[in-house]
C-alpha atoms as a PDB file:
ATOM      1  CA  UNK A   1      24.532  -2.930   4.903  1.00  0.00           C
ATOM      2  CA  UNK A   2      21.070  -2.604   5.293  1.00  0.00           C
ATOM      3  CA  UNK A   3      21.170   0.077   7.597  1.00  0.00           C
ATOM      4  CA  UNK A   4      21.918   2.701   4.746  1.00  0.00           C
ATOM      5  CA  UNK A   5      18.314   1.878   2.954  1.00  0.00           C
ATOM      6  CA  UNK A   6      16.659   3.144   6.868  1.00  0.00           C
ATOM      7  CA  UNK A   7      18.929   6.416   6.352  1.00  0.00           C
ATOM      8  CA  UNK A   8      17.750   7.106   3.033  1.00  0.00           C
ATOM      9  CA  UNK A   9      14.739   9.667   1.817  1.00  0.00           C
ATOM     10  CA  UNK A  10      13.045  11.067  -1.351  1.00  0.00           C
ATOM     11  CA  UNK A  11      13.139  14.916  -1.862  1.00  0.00           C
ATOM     12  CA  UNK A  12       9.485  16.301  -2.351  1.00  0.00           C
ATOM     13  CA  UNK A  13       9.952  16.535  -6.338  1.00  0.00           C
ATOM     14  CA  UNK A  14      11.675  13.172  -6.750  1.00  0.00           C
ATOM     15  CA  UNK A  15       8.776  11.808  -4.424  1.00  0.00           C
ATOM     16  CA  UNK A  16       6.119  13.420  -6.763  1.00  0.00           C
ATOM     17  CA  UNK A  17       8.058  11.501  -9.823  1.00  0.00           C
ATOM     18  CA  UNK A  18       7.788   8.745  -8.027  1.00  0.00           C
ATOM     19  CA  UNK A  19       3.903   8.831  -7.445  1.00  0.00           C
ATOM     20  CA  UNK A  20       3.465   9.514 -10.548  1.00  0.00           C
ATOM     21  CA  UNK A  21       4.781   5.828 -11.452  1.00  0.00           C
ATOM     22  CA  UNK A  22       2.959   4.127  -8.831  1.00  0.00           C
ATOM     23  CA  UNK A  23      -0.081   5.542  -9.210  1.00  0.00           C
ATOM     24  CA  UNK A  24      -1.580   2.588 -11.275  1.00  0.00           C
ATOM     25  CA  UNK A  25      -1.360   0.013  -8.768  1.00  0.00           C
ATOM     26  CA  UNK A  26      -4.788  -0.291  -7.655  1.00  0.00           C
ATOM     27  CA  UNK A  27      -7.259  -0.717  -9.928  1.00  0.00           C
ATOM     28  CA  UNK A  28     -11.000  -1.750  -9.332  1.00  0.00           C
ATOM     29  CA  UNK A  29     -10.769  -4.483 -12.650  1.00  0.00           C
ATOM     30  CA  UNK A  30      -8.204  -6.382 -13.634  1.00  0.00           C
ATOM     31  CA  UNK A  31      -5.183  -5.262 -15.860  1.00  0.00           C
ATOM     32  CA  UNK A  32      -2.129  -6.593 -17.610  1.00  0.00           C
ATOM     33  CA  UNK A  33      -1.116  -9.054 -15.581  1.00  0.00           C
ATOM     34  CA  UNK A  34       2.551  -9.669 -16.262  1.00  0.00           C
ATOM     35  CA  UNK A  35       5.021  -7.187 -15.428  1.00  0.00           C
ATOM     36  CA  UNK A  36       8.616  -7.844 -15.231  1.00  0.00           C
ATOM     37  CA  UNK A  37       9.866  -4.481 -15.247  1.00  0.00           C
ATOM     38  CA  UNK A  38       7.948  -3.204 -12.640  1.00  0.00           C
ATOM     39  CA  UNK A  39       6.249  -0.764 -14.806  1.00  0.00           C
ATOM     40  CA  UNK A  40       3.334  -0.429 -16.733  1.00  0.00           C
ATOM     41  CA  UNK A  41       0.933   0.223 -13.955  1.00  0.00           C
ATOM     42  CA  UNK A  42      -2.607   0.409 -14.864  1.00  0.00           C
ATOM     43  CA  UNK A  43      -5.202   1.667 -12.800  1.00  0.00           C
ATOM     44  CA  UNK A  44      -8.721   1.668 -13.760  1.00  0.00           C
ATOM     45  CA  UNK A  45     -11.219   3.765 -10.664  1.00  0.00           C
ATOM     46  CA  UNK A  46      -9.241   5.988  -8.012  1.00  0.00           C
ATOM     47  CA  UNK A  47      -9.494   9.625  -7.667  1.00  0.00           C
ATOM     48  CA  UNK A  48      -6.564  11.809  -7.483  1.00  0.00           C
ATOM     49  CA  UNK A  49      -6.278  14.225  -4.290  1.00  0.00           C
ATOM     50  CA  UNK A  50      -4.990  18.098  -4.757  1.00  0.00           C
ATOM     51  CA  UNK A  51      -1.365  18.412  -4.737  1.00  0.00           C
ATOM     52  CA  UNK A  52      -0.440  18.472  -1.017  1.00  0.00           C
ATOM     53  CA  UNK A  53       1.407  21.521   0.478  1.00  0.00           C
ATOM     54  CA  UNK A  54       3.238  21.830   3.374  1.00  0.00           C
ATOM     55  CA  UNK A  55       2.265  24.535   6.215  1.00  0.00           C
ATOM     56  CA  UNK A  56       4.662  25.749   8.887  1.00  0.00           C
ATOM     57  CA  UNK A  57       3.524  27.024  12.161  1.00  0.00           C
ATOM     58  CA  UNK A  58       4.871  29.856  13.406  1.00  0.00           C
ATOM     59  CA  UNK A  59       4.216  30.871  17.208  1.00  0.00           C
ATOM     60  CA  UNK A  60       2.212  33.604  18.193  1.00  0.00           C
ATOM     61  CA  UNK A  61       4.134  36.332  20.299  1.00  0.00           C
ATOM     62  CA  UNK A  62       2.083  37.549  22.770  1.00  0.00           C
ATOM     63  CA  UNK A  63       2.546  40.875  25.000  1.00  0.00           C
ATOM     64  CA  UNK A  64       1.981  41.006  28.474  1.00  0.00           C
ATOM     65  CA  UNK A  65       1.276  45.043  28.957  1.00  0.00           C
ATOM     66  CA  UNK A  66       2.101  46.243  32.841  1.00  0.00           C
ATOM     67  CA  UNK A  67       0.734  49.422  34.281  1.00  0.00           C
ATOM     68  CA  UNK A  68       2.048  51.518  37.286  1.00  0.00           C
ATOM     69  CA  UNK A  69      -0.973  53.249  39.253  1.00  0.00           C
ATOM     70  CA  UNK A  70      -0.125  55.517  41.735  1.00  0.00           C
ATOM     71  CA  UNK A  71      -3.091  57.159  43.477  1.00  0.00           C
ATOM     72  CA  UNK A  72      -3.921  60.133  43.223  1.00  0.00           C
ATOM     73  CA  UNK A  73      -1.968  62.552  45.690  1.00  0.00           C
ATOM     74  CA  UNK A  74      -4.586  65.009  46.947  1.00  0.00           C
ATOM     75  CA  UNK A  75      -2.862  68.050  49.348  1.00  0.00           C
ATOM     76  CA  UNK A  76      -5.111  70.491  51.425  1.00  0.00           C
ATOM     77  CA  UNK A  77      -3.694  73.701  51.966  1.00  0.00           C
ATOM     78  CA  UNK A  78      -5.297  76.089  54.380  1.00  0.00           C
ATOM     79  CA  UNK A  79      -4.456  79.726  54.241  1.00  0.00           C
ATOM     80  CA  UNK A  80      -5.193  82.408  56.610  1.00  0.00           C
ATOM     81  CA  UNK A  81      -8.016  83.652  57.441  1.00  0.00           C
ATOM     82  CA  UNK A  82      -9.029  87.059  56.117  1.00  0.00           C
ATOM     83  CA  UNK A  83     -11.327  89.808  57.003  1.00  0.00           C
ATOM     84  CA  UNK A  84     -14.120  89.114  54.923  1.00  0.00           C
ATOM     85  CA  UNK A  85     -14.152  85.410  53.689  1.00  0.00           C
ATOM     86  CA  UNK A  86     -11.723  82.426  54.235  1.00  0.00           C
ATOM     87  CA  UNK A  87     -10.282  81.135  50.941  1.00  0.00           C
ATOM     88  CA  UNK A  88      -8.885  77.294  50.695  1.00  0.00           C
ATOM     89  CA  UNK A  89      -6.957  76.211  48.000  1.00  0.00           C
ATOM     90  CA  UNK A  90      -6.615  71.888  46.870  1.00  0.00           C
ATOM     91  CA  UNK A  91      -3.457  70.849  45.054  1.00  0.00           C
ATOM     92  CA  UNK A  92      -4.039  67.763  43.106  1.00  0.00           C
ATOM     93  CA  UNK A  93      -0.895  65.654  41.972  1.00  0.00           C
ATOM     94  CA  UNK A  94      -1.592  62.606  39.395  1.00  0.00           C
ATOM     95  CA  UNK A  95       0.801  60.406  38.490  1.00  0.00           C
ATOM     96  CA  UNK A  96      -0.290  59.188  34.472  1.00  0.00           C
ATOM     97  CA  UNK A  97       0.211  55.367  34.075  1.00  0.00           C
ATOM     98  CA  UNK A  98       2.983  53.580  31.520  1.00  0.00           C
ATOM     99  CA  UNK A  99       3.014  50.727  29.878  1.00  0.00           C
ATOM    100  CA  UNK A 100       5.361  48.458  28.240  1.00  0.00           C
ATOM    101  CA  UNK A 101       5.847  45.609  25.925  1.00  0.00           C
ATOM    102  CA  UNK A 102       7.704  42.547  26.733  1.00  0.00           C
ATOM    103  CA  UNK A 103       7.123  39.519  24.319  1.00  0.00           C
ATOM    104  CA  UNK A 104       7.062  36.134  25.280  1.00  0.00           C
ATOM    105  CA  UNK A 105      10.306  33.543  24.753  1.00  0.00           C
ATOM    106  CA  UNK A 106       9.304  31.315  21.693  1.00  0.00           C
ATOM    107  CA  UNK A 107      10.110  27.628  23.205  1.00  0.00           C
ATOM    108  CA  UNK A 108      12.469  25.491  21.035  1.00  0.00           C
ATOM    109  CA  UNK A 109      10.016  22.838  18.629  1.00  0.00           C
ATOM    110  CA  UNK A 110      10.316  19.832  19.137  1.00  0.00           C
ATOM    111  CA  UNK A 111      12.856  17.572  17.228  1.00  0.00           C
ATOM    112  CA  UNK A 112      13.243  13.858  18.378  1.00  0.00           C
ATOM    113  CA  UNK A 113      12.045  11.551  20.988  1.00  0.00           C
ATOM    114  CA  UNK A 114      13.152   8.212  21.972  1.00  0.00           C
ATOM    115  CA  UNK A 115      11.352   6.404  18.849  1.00  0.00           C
ATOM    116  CA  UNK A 116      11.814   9.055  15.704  1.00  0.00           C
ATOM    117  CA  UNK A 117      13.942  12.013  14.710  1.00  0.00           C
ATOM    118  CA  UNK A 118      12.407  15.321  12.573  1.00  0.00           C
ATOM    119  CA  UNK A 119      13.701  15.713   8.992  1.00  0.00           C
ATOM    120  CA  UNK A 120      14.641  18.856   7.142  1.00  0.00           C
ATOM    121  CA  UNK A 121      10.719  18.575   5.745  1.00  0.00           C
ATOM    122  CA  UNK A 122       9.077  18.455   9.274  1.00  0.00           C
ATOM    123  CA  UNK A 123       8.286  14.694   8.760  1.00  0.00           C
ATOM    124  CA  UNK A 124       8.706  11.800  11.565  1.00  0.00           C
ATOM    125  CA  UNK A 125      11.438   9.195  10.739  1.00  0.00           C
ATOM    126  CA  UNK A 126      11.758   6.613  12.852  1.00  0.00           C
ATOM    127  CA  UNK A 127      14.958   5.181  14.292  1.00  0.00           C
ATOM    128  CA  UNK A 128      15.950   1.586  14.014  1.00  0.00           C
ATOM    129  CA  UNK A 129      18.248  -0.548  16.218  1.00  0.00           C
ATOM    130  CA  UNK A 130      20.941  -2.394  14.906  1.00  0.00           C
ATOM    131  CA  UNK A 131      18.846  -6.022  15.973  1.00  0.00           C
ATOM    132  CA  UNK A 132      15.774  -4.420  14.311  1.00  0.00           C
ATOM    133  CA  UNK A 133      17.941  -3.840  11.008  1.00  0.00           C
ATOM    134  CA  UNK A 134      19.603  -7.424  11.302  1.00  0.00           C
ATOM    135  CA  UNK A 135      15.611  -8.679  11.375  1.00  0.00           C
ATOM    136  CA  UNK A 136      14.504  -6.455   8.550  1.00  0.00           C
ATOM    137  CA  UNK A 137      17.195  -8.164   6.277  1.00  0.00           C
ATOM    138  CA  UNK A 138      15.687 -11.801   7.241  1.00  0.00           C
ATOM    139  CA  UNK A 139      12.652 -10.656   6.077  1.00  0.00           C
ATOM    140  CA  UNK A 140      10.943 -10.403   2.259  1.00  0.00           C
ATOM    141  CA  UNK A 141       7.781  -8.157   1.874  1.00  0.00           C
ATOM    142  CA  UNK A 142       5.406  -9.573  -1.082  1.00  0.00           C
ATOM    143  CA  UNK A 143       2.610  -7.463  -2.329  1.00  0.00           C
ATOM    144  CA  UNK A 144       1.376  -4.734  -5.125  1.00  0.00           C
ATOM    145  CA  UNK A 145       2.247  -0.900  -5.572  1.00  0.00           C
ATOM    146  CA  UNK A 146       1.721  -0.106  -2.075  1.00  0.00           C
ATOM    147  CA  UNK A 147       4.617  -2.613  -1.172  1.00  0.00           C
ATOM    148  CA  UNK A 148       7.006  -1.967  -4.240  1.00  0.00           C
ATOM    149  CA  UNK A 149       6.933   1.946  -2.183  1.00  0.00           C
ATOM    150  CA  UNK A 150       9.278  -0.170   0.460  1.00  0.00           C
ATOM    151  CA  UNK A 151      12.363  -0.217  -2.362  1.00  0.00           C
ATOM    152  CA  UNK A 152      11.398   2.669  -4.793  1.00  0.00           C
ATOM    153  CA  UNK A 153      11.895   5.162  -1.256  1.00  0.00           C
ATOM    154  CA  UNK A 154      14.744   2.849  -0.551  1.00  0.00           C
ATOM    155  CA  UNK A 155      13.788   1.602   2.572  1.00  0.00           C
ATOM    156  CA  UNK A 156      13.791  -1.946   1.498  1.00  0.00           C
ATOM    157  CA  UNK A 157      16.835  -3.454  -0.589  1.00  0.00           C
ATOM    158  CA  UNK A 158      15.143  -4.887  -3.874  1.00  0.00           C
ATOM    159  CA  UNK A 159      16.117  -8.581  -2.682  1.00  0.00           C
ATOM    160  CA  UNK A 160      13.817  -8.339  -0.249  1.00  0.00           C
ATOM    161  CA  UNK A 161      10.877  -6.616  -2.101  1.00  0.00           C
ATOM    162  CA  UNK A 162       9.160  -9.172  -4.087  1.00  0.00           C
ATOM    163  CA  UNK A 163       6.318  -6.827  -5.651  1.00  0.00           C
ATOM    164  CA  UNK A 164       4.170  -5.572  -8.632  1.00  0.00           C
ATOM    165  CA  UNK A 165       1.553  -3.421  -9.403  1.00  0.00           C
ATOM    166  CA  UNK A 166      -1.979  -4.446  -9.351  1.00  0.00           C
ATOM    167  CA  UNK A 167      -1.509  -7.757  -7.467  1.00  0.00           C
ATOM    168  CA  UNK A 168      -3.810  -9.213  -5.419  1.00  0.00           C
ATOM    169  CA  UNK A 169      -4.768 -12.081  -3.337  1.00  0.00           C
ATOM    170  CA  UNK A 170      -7.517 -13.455  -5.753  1.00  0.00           C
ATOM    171  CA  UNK A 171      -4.919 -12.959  -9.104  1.00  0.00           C
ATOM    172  CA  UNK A 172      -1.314 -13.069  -7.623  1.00  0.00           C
ATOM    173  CA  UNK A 173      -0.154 -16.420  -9.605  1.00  0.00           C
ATOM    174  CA  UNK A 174      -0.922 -14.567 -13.154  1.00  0.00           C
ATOM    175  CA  UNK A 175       1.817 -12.590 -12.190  1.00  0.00           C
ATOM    176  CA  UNK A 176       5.829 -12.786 -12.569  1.00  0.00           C
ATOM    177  CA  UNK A 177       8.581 -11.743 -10.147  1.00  0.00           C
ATOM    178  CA  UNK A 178      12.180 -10.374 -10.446  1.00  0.00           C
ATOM    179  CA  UNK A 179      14.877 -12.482  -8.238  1.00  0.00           C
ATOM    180  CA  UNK A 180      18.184 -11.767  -9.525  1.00  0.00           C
ATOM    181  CA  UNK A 181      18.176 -11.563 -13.625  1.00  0.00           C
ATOM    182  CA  UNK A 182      15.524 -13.639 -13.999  1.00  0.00           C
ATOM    183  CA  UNK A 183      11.546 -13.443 -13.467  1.00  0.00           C
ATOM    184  CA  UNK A 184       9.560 -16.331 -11.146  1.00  0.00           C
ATOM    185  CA  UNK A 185       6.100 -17.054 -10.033  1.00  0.00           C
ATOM    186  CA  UNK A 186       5.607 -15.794  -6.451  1.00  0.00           C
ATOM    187  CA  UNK A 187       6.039 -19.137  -5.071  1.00  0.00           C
ATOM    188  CA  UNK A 188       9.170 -20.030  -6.742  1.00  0.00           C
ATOM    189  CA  UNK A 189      10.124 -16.475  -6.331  1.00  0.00           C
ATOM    190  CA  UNK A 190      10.301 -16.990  -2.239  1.00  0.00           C
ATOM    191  CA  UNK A 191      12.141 -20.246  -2.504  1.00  0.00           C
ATOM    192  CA  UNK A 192      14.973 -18.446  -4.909  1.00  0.00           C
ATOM    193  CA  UNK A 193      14.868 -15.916  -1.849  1.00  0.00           C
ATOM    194  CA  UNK A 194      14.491 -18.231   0.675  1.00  0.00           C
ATOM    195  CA  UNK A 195      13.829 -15.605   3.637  1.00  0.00           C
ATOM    196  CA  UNK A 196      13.498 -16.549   7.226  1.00  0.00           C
ATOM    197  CA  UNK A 197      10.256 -14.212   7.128  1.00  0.00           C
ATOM    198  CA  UNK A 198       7.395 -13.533   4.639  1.00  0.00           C
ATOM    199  CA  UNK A 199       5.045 -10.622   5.241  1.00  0.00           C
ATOM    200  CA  UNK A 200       2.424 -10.147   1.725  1.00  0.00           C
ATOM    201  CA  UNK A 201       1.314  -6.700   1.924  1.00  0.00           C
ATOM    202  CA  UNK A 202      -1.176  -6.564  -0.535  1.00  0.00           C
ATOM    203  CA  UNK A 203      -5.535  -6.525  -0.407  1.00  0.00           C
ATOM    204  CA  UNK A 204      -6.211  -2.558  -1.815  1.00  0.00           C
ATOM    205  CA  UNK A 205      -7.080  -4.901  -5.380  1.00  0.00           C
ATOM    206  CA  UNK A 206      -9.204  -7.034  -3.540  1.00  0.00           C
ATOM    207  CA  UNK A 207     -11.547  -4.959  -1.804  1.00  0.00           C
ATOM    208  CA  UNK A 208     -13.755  -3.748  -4.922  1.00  0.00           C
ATOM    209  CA  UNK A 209     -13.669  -7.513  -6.394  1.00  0.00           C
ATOM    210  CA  UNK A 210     -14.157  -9.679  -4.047  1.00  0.00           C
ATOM    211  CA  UNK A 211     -15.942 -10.450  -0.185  1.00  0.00           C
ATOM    212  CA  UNK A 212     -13.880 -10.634   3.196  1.00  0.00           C
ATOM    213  CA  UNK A 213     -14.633 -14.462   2.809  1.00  0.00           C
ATOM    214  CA  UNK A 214     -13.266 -15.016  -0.796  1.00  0.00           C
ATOM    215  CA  UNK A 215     -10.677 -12.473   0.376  1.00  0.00           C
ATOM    216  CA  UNK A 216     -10.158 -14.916   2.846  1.00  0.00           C
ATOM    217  CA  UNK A 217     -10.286 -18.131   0.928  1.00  0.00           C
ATOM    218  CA  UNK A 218      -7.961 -16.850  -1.376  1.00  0.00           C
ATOM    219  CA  UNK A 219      -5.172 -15.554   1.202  1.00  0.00           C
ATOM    220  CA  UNK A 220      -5.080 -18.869   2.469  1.00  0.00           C
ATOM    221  CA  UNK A 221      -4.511 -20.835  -1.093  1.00  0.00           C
ATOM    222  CA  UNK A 222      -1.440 -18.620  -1.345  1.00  0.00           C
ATOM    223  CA  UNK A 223      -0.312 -19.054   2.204  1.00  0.00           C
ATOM    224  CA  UNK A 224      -0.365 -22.941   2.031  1.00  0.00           C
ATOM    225  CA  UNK A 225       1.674 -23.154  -1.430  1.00  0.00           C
ATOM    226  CA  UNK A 226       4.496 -20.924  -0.169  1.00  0.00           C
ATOM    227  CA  UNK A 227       4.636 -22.650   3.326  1.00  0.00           C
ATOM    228  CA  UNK A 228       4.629 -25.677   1.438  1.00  0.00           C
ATOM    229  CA  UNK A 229       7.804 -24.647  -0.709  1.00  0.00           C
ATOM    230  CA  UNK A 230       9.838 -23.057   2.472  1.00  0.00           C
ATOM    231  CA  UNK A 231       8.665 -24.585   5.169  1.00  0.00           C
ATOM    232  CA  UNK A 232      11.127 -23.228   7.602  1.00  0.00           C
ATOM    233  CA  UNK A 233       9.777 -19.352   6.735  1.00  0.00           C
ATOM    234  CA  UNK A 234       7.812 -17.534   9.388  1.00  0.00           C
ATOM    235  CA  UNK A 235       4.677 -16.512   7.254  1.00  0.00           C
ATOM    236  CA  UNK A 236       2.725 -12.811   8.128  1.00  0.00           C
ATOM    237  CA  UNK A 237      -0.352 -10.829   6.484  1.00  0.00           C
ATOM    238  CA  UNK A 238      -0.119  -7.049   6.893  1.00  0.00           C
ATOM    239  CA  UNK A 239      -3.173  -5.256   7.463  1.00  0.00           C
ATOM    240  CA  UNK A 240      -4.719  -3.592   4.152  1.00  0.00           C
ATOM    241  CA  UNK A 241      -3.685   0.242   4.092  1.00  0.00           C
ATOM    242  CA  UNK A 242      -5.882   3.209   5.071  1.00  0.00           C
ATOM    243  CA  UNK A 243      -7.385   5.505   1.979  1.00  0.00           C
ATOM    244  CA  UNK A 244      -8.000   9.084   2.347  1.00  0.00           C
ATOM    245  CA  UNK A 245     -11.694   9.757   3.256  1.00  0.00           C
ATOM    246  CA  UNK A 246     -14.007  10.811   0.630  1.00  0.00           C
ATOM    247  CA  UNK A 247     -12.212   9.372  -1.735  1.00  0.00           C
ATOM    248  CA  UNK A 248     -14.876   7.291  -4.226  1.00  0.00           C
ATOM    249  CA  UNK A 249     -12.279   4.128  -4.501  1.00  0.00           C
ATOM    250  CA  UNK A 250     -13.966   2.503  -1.658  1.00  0.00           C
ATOM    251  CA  UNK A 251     -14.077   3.529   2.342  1.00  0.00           C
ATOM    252  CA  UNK A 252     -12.449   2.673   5.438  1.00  0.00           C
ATOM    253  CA  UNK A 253     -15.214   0.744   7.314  1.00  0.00           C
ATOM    254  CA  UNK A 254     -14.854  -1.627   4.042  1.00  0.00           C
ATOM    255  CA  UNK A 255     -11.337  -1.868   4.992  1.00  0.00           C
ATOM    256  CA  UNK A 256     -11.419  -2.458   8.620  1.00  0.00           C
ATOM    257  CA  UNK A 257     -14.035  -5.056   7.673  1.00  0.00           C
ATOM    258  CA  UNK A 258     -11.550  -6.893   5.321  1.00  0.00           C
ATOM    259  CA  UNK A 259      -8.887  -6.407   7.841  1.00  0.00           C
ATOM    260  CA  UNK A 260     -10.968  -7.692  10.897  1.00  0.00           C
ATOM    261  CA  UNK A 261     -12.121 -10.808   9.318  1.00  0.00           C
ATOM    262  CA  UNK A 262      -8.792 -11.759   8.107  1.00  0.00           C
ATOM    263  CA  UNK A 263      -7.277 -11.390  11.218  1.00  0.00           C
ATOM    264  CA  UNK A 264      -9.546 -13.500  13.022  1.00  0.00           C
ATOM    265  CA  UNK A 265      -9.404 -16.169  10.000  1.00  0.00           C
ATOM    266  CA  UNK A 266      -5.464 -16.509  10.682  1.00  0.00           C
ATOM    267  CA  UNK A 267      -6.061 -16.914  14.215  1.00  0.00           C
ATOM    268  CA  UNK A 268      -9.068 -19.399  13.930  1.00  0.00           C
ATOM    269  CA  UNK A 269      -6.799 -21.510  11.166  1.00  0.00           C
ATOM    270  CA  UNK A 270      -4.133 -22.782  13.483  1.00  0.00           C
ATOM    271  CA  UNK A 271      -1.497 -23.292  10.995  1.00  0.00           C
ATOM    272  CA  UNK A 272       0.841 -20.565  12.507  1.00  0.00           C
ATOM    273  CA  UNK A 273       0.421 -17.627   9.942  1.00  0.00           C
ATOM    274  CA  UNK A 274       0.712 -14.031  11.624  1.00  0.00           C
ATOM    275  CA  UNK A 275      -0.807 -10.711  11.624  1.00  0.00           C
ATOM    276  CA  UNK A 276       0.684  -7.552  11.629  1.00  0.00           C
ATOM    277  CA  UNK A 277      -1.102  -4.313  11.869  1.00  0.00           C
ATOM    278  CA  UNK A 278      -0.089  -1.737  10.096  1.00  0.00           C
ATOM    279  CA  UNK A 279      -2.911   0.502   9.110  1.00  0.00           C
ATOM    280  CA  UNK A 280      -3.580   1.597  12.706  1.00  0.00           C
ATOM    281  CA  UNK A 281      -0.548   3.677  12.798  1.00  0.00           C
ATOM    282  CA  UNK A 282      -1.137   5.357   9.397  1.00  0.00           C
ATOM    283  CA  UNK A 283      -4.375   6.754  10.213  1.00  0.00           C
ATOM    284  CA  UNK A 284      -5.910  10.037  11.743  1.00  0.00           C
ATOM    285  CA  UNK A 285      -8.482  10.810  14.092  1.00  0.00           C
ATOM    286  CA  UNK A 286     -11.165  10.276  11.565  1.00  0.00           C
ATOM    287  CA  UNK A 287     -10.051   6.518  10.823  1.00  0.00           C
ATOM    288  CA  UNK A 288      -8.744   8.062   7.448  1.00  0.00           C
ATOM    289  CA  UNK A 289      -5.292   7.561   5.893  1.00  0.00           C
ATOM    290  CA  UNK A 290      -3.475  10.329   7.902  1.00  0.00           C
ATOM    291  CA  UNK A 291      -2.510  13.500   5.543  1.00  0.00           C
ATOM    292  CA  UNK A 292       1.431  13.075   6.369  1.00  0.00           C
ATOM    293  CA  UNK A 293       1.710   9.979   4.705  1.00  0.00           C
ATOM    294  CA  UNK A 294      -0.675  10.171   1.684  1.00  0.00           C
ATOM    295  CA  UNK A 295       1.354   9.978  -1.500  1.00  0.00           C
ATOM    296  CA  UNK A 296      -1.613  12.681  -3.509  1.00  0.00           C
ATOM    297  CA  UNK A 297      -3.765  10.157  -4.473  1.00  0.00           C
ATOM    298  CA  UNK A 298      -5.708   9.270  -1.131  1.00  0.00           C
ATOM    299  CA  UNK A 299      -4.498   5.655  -1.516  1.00  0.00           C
ATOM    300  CA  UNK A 300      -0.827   5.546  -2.122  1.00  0.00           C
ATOM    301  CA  UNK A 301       1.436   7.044   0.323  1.00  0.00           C
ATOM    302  CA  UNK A 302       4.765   9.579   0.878  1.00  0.00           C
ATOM    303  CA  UNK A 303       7.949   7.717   1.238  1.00  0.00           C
ATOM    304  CA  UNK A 304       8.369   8.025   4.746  1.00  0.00           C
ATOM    305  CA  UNK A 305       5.219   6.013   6.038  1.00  0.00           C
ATOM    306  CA  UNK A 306       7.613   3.305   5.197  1.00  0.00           C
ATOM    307  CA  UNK A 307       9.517   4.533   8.153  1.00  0.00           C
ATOM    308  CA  UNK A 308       6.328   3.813  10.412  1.00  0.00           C
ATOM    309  CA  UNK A 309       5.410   0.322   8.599  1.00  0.00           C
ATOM    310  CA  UNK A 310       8.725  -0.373   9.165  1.00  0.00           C
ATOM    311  CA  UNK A 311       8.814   0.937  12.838  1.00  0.00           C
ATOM    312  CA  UNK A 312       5.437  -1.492  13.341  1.00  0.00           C
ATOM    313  CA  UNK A 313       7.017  -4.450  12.248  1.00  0.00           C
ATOM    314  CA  UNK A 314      10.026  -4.304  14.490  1.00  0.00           C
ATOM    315  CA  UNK A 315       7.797  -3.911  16.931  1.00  0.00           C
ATOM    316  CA  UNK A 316       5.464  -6.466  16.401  1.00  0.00           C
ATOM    317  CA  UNK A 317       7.392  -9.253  15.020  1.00  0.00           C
ATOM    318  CA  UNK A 318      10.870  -8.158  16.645  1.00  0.00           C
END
């Protein structure tokens, strides 16, 4: 069942192997373009990011210090008087103050909500229905490195993961596809699949080569000759991913640029082809690929952002 490839994570090593592999799958010029094992990545301009690390916060213990005052307890005494002079005498009694120690209760961390539970590592995985699980195995993700992440962290079975590094929009018929025991062109690949739903995950390879327009253009080419071989399929572009910031690949504005326009081209088309956003949800409050999910490279990312595309799509298309 599909519901075991949800359940399913890397450990931090075998997720550092894995980068390691997928590392050349976005390149700013073109590279080899056939690949039927899946391997062989080249990557020609991306810079790599230090080695992440993971932090754990512990809470502060705080002290809450109470002191009893008592005031000071004067007694008069007045003796008796004598012949020559009258003498009075003052008691004084203090009472010194104490203090104590009493640290705070450390409140439990949270570990779940209603949409994701907390691994072993501290990282968000989100839960899936048994309807969203039926839809994710209706539907075929097509795309480059980025994409293939959905069945090398097992989140995607490979019969639904029709992808290869360094494909793009502009070059994705130079490459070949594995369906089964034998390699296809993209379009024939989808009609040996013949999903019910087609989301192409791909663009980080087109943003240093091409315009949003010719990005565009080129989308749409693809879009038409795989509606035209399974007409029944329910046809979706995913937003481009976020990149770390500072990076020198290329930048986010870029990005949001590429992913605006597109957008707005599927809408203004009128042929029926969706949109779903993904790169929203991957970001952090600088508009940056968030620093959970990048893979060490600022442009790939950690096996369980899958877990969040995934979560989107439900969502979205669900």
């Amino acid at each position: 069942m599909i519901k075991s490839y949800f359940s399913k994570r890397f450990t931090a090593a075998a997720a550092a192997a894995v980068i390691a592999v997928m590392l050349s799958g976005c390149s700013a010029s073109d590279s080899s373009s056939r690949n039927p094992a899946h391997t062989g990545f080249t990557r020609a301009d991306s810079t790599s990011d230090a080695g992440k690390v993971t932090v754990t916060s512990v809470s502060d213990v705080t002290s809450a210090t109470t002191a009893e005052q008592a005031a000071a307890q004067v007694t008069e005494t007045t003796t008796t008087a004598a012949p020559a002079e009258t003498t009075t005498t003052t008691a004084v009694t203090t009472t010194s103050a104490t203090s104590t120690t009493k640290p705070e209760e450390e409140s439990e961390p949270e570990t779940s909500d209603e949409k994701y539970e907390i691994d072993a590592y501290g990282q968000k995985l989100y839960k899936f229905s048994d309807a969203d699980e039926r839809f994710l195995s209706d539907v075929t993700f097509v795309g480059d490195s980025i994409c293939y992440g959905l069945e090398v962290y097992d989140y995607m079975p490979p019969d639904n993961v029709l992808a290869v590094g360094s494909v793009a929009a502009r070059n994705i018929f130079d490459f070949t596809f594995d369906v089964g025991d034998a390699e296809y062109g993209i379009v024939d690949a989808v009609k040996k699949v013949q999903p019910k739903i087609v989301i192409f995950s791909m663009g980080m390879n087109d943003i240093n080569l091409t315009n949003p327009d010719q990005y565009c253009e080129n989308y749409m080419n693809l879009l038409d000759k795989v509606h035209a071989a399974v007409p029944s399929a329910k046809l979706y572009v995913a937003s481009i991913t976020p990149i770390s910031n500072g990076i020198d690949f290329n930048n986010n504005a870029n990005i949001d640029n590429y992913n605006a326009t597109i957008k707005q081209f599927l809408a203004d088309s009128g042929k029926g082809y969706g949109y779903v956003d993904i790169a929203s949800y991957l970001k952090d409050k600088w508009n940056g690929l968030s620093y959970e999910y990048s893979g060490g490279d600022g442009i790939h990312l950690q096996g369980h952002a899958y877990s969040a595309i995934l979560y989107q799509v439900c969502e979205q298309l669900n």
